[in-house]
Protein backbone atom coordinates (compact mmCIF):
# COMPACT_ATOMS: atom_id res chain seq x y z
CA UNK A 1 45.15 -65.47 58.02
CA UNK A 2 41.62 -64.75 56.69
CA UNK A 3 42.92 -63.04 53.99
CA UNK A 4 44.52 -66.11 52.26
CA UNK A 5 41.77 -67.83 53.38
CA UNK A 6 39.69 -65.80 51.57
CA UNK A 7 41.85 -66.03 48.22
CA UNK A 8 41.60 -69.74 48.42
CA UNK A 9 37.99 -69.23 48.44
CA UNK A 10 37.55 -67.56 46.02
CA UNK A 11 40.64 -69.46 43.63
CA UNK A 12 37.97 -72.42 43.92
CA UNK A 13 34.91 -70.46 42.86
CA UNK A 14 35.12 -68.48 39.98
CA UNK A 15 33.81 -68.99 36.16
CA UNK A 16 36.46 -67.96 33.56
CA UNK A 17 35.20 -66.24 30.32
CA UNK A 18 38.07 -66.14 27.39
CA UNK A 19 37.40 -63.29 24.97
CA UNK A 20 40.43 -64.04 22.55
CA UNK A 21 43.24 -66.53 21.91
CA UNK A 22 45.89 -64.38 24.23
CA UNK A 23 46.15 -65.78 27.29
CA UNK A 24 45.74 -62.70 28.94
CA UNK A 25 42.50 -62.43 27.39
CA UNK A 26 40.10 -63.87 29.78
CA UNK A 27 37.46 -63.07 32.73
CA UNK A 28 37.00 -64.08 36.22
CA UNK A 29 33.36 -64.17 36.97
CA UNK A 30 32.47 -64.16 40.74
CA UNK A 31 28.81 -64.92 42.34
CA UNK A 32 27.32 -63.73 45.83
CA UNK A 33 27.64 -67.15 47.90
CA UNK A 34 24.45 -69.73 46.69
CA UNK A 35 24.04 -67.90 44.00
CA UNK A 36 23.83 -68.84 40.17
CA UNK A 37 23.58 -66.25 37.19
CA UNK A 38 19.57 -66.73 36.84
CA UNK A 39 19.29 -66.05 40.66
CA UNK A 40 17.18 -62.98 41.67
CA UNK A 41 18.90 -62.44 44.59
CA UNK A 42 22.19 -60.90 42.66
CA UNK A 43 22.08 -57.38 42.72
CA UNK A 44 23.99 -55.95 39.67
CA UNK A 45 27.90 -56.03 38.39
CA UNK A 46 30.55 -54.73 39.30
CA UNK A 47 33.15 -54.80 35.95
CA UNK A 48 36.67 -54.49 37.79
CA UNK A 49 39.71 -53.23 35.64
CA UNK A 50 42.72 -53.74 36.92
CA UNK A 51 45.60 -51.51 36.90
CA UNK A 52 49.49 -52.05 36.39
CA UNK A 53 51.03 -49.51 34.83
CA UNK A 54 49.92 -51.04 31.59
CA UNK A 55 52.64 -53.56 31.68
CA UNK A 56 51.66 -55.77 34.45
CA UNK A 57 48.58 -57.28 36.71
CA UNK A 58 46.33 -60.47 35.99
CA UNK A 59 42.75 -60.84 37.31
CA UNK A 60 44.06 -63.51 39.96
CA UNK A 61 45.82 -60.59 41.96
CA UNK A 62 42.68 -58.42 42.91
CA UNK A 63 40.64 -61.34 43.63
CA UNK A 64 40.08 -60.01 47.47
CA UNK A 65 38.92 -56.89 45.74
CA UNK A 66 35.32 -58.92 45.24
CA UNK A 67 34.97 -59.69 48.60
CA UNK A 68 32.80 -56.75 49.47
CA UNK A 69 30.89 -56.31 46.69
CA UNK A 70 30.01 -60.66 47.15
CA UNK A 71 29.25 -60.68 50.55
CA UNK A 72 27.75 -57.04 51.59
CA UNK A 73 26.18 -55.90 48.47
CA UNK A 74 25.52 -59.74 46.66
CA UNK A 75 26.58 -58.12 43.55
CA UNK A 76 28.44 -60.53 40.74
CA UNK A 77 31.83 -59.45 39.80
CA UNK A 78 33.95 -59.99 36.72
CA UNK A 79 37.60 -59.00 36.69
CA UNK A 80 38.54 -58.25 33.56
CA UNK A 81 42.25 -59.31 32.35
CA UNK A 82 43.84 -57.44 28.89
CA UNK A 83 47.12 -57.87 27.07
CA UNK A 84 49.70 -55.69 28.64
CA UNK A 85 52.87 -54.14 26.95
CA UNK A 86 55.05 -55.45 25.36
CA UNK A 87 51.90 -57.83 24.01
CA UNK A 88 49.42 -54.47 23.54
CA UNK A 89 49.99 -50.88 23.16
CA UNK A 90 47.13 -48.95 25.45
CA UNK A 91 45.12 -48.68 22.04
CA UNK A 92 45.01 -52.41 21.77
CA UNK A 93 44.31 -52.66 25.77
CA UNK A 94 41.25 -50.65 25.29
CA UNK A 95 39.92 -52.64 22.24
CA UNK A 96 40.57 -55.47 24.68
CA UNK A 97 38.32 -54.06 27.61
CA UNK A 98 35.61 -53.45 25.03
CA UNK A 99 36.19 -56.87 23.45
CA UNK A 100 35.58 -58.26 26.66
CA UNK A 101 32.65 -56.15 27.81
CA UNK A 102 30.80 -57.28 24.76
CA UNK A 103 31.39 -61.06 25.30
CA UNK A 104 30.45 -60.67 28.87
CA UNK A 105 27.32 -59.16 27.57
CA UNK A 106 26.83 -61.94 24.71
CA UNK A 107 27.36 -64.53 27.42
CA UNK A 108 26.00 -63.57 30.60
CA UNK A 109 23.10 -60.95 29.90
CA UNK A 110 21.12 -61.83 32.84
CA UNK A 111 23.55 -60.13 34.92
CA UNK A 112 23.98 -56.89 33.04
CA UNK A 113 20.10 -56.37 33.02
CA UNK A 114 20.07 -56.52 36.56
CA UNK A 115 18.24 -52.83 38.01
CA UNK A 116 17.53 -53.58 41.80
CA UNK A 117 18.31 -50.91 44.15
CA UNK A 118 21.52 -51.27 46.49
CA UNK A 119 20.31 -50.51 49.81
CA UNK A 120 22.94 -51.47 52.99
């Protein structure tokens, strides 16, 4: 039960970043609870890439993977989606992840200059 709960949560509260016309090509941003992206509070990134085999996954199904990194560490999280085959060869899935780790860095630079010690 507090798993779906949790993926409802979270369905409701992220920030999509599109890095290309595909609609694969896009971002799920996630922020520590009462957070925004100029808060000092946030602690770094975490820059999730999901797996599949290359020929599946979508950043919707490792939402629950943020969880942790939100609420015990209040660091941001972006999971990153990418073509898969038969739409992109693993050359062209790279080029995506580095596509997308450039806009992310072009559009949100606050949070990759973050440099504040993780401490439990």
């Amino acid at each position: 039960p507090h798993a779906a709960a949790n993926f409802l949560k979270l369905s409701k509260s992220y920030e999509e970043i599109r890095y290309g016309s595909h609609d694969m090509q896009r971002m799920e941003l996630y922020l520590p609870s009462s957070t925004t992206t100029s808060d000092n509070d946030v602690r770094g990134l975490v820059f999730f890439v999901h797996g599949g085999a290359w020929g599946s996954g979508m950043p919707w199904m490792y939402r629950l993977v943020a969880l942790p990194f939100l609420e015990e560490l209040r660091m941001a999280v972006v999971i990153v989606g990418y073509r898969t085959y038969p739409d992109a060869n693993v050359s062209e899935q790279v080029d995506d992840l580095a596509s997308a780790a450039i806009e992310f860095a072009r559009v949100k630079p606050d949070l990759i200059q973050k440099k504040k010690k993780i401490q439990k």
